[in-house]
Protein backbone atom coordinates (compact mmCIF):
# COMPACT_ATOMS: atom_id res chain seq x y z
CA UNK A 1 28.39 11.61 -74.53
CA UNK A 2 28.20 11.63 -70.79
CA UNK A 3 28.17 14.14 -68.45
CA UNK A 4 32.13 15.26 -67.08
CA UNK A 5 33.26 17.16 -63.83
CA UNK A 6 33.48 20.25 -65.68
CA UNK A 7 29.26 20.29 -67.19
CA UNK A 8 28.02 18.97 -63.83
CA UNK A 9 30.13 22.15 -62.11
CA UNK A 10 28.24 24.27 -64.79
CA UNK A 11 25.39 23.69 -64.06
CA UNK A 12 25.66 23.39 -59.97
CA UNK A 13 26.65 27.04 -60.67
CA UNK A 14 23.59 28.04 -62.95
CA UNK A 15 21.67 26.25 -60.54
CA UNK A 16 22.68 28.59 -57.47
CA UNK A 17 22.30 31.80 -59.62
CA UNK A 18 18.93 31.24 -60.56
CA UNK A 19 17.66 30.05 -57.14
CA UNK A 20 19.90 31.78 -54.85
CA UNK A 21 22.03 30.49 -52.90
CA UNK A 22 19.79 30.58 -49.58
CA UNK A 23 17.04 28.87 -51.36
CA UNK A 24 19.51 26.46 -53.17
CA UNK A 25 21.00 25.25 -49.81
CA UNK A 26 17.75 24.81 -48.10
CA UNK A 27 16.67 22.45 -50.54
CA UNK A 28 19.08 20.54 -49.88
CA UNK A 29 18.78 20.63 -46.09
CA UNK A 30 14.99 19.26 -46.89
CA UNK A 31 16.71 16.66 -49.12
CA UNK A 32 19.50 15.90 -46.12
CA UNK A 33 16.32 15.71 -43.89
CA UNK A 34 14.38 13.13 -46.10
CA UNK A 35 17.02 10.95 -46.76
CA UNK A 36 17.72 10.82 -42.52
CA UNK A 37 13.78 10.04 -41.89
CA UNK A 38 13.68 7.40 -44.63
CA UNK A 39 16.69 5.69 -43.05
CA UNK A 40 15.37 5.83 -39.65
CA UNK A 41 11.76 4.63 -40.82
CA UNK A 42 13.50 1.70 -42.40
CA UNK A 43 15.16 0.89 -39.38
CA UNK A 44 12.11 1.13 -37.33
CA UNK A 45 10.77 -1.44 -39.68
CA UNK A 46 13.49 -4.42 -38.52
CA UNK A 47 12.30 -3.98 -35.09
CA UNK A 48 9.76 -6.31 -34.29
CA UNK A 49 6.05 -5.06 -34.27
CA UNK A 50 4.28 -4.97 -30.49
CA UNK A 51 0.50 -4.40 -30.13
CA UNK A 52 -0.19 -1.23 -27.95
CA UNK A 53 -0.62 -2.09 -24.18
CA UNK A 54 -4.04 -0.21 -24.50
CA UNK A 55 -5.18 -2.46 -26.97
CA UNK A 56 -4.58 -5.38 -25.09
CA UNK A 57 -5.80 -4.36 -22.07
CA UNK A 58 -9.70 -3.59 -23.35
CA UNK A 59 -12.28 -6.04 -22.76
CA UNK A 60 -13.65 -7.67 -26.30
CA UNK A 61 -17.20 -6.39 -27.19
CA UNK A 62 -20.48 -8.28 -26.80
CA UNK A 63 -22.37 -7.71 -30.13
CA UNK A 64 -25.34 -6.70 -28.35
CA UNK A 65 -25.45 -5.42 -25.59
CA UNK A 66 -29.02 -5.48 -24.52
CA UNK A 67 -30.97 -8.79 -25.64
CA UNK A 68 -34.34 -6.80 -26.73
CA UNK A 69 -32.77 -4.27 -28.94
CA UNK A 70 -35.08 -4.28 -31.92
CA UNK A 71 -34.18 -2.61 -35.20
CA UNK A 72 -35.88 0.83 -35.88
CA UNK A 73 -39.48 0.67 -37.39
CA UNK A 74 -39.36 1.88 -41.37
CA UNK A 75 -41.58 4.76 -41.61
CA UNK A 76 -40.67 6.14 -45.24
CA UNK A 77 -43.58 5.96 -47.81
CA UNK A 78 -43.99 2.71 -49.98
CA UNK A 79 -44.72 3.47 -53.63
């Protein structure tokens, strides 16, 4: 037993009476929303990825910077 024209139509209309039909139709503006972001997301995805100009454009780190760094002393009580 599947669902027909006429049970879907019953219950788009219970639908709308219990949430209103202000409430009913914004829901589905969010859902018109979603769908739109989640097709342009996937179509930013074909485009091919480009490292940010800022990213490029910094000079790579020296891993330390000043040749008699020591490491910090331990000063907590041995038991």
């Amino acid at each position: 037993m599947g669902l027909s024209l006429p049970h879907i139509l019953l219950l788009a209309v219970v639908a709308v009476l219990l949430l209103g039909g202000g409430r009913f139709s914004a829901m589905m503006g969010d859902v018109a929303k979603g769908v739109k972001n989640f097709k342009k997301g996937m179509a930013e995805e074909d485009e091919p990825a480009r490292p940010a100009p800022r990213l490029q454009s910094q000079a790579p780190l020296e891993p330390n910077a000043d040749p008699h760094l020591q490491p910090m002393q331990d000063d907590r009580p041995r038991h």
